[in-house]
Protein backbone atom coordinates (compact mmCIF):
# COMPACT_ATOMS: atom_id res chain seq x y z
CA UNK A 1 0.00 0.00 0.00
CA UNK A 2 0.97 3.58 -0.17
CA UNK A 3 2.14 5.65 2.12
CA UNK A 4 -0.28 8.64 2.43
CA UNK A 5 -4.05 8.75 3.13
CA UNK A 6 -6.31 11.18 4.11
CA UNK A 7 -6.81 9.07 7.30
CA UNK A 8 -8.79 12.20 8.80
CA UNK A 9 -10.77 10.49 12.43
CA UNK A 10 -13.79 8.74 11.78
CA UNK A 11 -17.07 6.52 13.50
CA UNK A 12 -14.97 4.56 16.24
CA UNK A 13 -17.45 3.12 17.92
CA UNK A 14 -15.91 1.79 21.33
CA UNK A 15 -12.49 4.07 22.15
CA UNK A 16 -10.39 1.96 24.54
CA UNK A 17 -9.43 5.75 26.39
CA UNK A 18 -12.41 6.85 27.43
CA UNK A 19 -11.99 4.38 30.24
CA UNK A 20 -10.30 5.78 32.56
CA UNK A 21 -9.51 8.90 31.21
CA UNK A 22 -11.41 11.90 31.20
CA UNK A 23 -10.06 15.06 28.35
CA UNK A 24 -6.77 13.90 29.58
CA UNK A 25 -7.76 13.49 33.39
CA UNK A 26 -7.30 10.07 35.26
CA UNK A 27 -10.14 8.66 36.67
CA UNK A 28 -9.44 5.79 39.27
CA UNK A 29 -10.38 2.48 38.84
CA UNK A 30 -12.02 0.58 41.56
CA UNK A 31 -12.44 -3.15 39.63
CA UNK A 32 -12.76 -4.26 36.43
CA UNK A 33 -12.84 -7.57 34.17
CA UNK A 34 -11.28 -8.18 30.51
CA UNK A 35 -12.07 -11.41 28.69
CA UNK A 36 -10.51 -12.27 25.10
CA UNK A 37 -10.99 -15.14 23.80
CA UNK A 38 -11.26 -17.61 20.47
CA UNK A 39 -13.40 -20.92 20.82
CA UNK A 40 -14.12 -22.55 17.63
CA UNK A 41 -15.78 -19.86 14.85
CA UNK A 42 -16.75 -17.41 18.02
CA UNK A 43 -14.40 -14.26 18.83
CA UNK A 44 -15.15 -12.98 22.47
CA UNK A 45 -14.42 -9.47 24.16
CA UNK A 46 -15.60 -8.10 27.16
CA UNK A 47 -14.70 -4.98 29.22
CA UNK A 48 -16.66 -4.14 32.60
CA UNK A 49 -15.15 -1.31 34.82
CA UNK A 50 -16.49 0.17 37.74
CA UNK A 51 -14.68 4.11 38.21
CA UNK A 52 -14.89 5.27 41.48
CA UNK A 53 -15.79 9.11 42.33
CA UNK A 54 -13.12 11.43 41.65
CA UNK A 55 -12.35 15.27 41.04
CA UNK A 56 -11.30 16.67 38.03
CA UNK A 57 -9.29 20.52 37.43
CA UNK A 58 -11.70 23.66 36.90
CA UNK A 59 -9.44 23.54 33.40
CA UNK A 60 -11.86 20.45 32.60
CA UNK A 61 -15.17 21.66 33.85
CA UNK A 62 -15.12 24.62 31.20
CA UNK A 63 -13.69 22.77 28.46
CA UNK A 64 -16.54 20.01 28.66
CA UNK A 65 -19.30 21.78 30.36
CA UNK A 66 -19.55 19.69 33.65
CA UNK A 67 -21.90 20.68 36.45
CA UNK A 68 -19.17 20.14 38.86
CA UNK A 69 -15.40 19.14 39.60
CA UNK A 70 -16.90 15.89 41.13
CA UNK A 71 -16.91 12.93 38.56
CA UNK A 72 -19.20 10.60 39.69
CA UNK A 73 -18.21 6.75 39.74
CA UNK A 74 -19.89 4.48 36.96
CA UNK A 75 -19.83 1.25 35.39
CA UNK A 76 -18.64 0.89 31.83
CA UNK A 77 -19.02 -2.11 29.53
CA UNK A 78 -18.04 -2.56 26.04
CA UNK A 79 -18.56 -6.04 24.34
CA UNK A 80 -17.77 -7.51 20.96
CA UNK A 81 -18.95 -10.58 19.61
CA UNK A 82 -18.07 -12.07 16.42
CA UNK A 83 -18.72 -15.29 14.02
CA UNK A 84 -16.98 -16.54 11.34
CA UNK A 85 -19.38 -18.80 9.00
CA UNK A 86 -16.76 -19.67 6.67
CA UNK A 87 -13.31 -18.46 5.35
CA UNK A 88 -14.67 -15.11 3.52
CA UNK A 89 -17.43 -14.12 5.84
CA UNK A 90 -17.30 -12.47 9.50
CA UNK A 91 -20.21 -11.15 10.95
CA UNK A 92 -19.95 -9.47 14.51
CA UNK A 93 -21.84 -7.14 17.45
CA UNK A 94 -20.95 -4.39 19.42
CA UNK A 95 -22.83 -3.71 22.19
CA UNK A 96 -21.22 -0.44 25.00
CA UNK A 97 -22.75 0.89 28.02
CA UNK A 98 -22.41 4.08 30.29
CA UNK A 99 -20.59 7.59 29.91
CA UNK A 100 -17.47 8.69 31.07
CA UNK A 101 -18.68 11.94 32.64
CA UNK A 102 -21.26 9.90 34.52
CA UNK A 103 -24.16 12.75 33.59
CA UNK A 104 -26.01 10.59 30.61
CA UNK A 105 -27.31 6.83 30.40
CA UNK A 106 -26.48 5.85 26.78
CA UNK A 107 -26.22 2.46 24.98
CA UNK A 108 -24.76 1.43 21.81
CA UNK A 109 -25.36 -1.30 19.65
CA UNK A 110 -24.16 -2.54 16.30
CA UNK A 111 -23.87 -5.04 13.89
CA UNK A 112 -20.78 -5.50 10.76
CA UNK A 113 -20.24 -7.82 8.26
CA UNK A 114 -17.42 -8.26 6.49
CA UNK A 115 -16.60 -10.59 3.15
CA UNK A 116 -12.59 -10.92 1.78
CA UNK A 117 -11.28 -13.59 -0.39
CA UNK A 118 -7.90 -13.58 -2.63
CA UNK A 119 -9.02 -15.69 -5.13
CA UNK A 120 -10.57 -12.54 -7.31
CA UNK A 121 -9.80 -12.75 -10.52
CA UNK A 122 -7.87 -15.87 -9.75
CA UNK A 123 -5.45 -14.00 -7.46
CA UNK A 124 -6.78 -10.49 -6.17
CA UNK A 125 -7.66 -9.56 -2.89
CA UNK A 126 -11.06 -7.99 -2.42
CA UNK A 127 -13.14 -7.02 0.87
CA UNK A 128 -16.61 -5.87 0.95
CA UNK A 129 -18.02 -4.59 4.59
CA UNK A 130 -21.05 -2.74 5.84
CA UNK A 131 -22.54 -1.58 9.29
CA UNK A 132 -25.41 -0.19 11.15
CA UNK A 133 -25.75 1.30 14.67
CA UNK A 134 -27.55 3.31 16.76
CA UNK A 135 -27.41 4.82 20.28
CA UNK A 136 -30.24 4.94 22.68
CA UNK A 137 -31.03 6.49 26.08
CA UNK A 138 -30.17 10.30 26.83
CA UNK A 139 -28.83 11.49 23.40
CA UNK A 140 -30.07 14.26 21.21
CA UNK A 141 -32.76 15.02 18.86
CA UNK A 142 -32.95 13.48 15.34
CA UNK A 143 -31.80 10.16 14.09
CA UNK A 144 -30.08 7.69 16.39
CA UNK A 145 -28.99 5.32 13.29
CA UNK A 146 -25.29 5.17 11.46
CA UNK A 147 -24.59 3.06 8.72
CA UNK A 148 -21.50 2.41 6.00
CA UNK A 149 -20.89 0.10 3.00
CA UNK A 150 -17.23 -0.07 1.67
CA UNK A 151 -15.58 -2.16 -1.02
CA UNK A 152 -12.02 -2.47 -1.28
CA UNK A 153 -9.36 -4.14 -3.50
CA UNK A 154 -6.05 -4.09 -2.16
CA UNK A 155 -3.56 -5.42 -4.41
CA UNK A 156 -0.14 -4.40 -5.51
CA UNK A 157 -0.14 -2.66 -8.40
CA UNK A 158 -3.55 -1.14 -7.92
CA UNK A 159 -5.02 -0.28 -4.45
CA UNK A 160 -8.38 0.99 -5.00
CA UNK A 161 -11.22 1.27 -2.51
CA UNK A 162 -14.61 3.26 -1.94
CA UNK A 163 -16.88 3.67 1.13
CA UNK A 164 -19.97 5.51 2.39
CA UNK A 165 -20.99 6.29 6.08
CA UNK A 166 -23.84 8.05 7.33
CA UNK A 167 -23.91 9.57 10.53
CA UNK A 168 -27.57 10.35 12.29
CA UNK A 169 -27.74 13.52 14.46
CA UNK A 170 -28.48 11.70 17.14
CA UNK A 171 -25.69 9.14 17.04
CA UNK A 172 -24.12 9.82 20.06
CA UNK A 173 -21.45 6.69 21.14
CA UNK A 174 -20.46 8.26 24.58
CA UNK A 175 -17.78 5.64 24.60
CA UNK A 176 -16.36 6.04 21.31
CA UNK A 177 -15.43 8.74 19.10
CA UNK A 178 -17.96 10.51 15.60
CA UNK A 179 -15.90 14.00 15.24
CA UNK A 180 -19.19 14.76 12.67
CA UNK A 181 -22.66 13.19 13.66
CA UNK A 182 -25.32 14.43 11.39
CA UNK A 183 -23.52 14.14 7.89
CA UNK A 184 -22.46 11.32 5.34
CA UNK A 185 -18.86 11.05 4.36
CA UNK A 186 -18.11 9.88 0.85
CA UNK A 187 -14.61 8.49 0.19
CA UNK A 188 -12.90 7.12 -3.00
CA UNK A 189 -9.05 6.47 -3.30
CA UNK A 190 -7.07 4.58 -5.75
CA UNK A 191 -3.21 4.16 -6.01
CA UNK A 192 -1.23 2.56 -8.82
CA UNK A 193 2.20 1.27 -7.99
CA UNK A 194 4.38 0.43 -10.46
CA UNK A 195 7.55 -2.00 -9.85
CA UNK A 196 10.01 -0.54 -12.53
CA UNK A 197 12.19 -3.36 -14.27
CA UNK A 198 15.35 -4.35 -12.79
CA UNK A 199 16.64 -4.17 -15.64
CA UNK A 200 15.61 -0.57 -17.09
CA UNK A 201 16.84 2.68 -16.66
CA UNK A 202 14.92 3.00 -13.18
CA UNK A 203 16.14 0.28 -11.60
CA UNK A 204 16.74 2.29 -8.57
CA UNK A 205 13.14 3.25 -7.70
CA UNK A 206 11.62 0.24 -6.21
CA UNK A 207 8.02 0.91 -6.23
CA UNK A 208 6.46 4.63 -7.20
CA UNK A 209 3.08 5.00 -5.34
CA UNK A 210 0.51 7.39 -7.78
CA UNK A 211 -1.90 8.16 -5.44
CA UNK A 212 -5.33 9.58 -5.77
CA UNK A 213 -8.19 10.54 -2.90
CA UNK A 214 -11.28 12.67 -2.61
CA UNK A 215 -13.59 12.71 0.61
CA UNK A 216 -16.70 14.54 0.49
CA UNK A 217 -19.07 15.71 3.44
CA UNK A 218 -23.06 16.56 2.95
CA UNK A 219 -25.10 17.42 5.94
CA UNK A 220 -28.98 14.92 6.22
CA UNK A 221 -30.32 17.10 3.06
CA UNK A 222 -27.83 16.12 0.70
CA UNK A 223 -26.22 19.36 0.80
CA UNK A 224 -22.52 20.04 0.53
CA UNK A 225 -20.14 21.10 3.54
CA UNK A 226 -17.07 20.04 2.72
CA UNK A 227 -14.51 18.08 0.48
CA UNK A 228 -11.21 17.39 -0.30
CA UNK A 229 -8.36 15.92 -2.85
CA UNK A 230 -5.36 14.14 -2.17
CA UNK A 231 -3.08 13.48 -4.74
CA UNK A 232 0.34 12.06 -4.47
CA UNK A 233 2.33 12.34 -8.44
CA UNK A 234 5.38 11.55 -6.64
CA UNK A 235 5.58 8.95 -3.74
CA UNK A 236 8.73 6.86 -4.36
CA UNK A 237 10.60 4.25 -2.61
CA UNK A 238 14.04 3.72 -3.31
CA UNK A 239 15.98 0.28 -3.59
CA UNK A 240 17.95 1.62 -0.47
CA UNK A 241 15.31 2.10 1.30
CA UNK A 242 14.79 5.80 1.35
CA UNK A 243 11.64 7.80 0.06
CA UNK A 244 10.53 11.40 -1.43
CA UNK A 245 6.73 12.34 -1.98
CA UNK A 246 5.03 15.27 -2.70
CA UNK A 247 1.13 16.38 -2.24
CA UNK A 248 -1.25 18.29 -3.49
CA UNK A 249 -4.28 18.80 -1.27
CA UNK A 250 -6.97 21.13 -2.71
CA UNK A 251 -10.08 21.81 0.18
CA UNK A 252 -13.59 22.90 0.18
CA UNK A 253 -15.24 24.33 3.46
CA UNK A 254 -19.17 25.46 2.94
CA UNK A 255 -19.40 28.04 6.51
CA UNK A 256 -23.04 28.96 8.01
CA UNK A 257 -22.35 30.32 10.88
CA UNK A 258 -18.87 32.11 11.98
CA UNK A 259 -15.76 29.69 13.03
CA UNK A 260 -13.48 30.00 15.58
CA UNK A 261 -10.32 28.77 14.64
CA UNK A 262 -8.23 30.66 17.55
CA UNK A 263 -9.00 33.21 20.46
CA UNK A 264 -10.01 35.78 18.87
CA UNK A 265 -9.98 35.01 15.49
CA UNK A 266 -13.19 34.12 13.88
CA UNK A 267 -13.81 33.28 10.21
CA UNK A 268 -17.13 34.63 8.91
CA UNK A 269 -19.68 32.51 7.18
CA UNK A 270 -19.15 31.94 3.83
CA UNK A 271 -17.59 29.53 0.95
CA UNK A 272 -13.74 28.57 1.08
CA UNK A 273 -11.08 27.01 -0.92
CA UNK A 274 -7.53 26.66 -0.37
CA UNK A 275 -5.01 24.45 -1.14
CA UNK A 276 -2.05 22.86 0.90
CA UNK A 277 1.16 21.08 -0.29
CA UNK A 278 3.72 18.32 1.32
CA UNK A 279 7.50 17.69 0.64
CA UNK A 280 8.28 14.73 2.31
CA UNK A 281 11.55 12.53 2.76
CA UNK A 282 12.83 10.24 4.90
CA UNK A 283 16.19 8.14 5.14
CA UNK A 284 16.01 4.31 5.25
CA UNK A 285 15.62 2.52 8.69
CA UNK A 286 18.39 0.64 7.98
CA UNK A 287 20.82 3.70 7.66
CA UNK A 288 23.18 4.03 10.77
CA UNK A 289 22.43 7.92 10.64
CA UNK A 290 18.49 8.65 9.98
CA UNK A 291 17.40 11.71 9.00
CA UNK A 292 13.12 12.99 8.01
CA UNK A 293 11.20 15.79 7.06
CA UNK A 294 7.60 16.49 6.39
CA UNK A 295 6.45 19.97 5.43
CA UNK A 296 3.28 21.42 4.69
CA UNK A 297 2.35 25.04 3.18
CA UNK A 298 -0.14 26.14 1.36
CA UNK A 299 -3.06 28.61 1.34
CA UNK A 300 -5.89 28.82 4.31
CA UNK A 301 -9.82 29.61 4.36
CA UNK A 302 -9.55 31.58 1.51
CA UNK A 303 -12.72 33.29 0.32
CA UNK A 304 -13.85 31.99 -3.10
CA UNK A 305 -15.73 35.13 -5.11
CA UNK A 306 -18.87 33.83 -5.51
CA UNK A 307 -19.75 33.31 -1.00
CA UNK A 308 -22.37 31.49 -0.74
CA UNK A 309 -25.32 32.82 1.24
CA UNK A 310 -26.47 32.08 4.84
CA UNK A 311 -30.24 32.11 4.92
């Protein structure tokens, strides 16, 4: 595979830090139980903690809106189940309990399915995957439902894959991580990587990576809020071991209210595009003396000149 992906944070729905950590913020532990375990086709894990009452820094309070410095203590349980029927398909569940702050009663539950074989086209990987989830108890308004499809064919000279994942408004996985509930993410990305002969006149590049990605965001309606491009014309790997790439990343940002990127500075509502670039190299592991570097500049929230209007 490449080496460069737009691998932005997505639907995670069980994040192993919330427990026990609160924005940074230990939380003690009074008990807990762990079981992992493989019997037969069945994949087991279970997580049960009980945190015991603690207080957190004023610092902590503002930043997440608490009532008080005292965190209550709460039970938290995450648990996965999963099947395999045969040597393609795994189906699983995901089933969490319980918030971190100890302020909301919330539930998740979820179901995947994922299909792989290497036998397309003879001798081609290919995976196809989907999902669905909601959250119930004390979340928001609007839809408590997620779901994603995905196909994805990674191979050697050509690593290609596509997915789409909706997001309700009301998906709200208190022990996981959605940086964007209420849109649907569209992603395509394909890379071909060429082998030059051993024999030609680049004999010293050992695999060139061409890579290509766009990622699109649309609120419930359909309508747009953001996108963005990734291309990589040069990622190369050397025979030694080293590599150079450069990106171009073009971006889209659709504003309706004002955004606060820093005290103080606020950009108004509006339509943005600006464009970033990356020089990248780095020295093979195997080198006694190492040596990277990864740069980015570029353009920021620039105003396009036709804004588009806030109703």
């Amino acid at each position: 595979m490449g080496l460069a992906r737009l691998d932005s944070p997505q639907f995670i729905p069980f994040f192993s830090r919330n427990v026990g950590l609160l924005d940074g913020a230990q939380i003690p532990i009074d008990a807990g139980v762990k079981i992992n375990g493989l019997v037969g086709k069945w994949n087991l894990g279970i997580l049960d903690v009980q945190t015991r009452e603690t207080i957190v820094p004023d610092q902590i309070v503002r930043d997440l809106g608490l009532p008080s410095a005292v965190v209550p203590g709460t039970n938290l349980f995450a648990g996965r189940v999963s099947y395999d029927f045969n040597e393609n398909l795994r189906i699983g569940t995901i089933l969490t309990h319980g918030d971190p702050e100890a302020r909301r009663n919330n539930t998740l539950a979820g179901i995947d399915a994922v299909w792989r074989t290497s036998k397309f086209f003879s001798n081609k990987n290919l995976q196809l995957g989907a999902w669905t989830a909601t959250t119930q108890g004390d979340v928001g308004p609007g839809s408590k439902v997620g779901w994603g499809l995905s196909a994805d064919y990674p191979n050697d000279l050509l690593d290609c894959n596509a997915s789409v994942n909706h997001f309700g408004d009301a998906l709200e996985p208190l022990l996981g991580f959605l940086p964007r509930p209420g849109t649907r993410r569209t992603d395509a990305f394909c890379a071909y990587q060429p082998r030059p002969s051993k024999d030609g006149p680049f004999r010293w590049i050992r695999q060139e990576f061409f890579e290509n990605e766009y990622v699109r965001y649309t609120d419930p309606q359909g309508i747009l809020e953001s996108w963005e491009y990734f291309m990589a014309p040069i990622n190369v790997r050397f025979e030694t071991g080293d590599r150079f790439e450069f990106n171009w990343n073009p971006h889209g940002e659709i504003l309706l209210s004002p955004f606060a990127i820093a005290p103080g500075v606020v950009v108004p509502p509006g339509s943005y595009q600006f464009t970033r670039y990356r020089l990248e190299a780095q020295t093979s592991s195997h080198r006694p003396l190492q040596f990277g570097n990864t740069t980015w500049f570029g353009s920021f929230f620039l105003r396009q000149v036709f804004s588009a209007r806030v109703m």
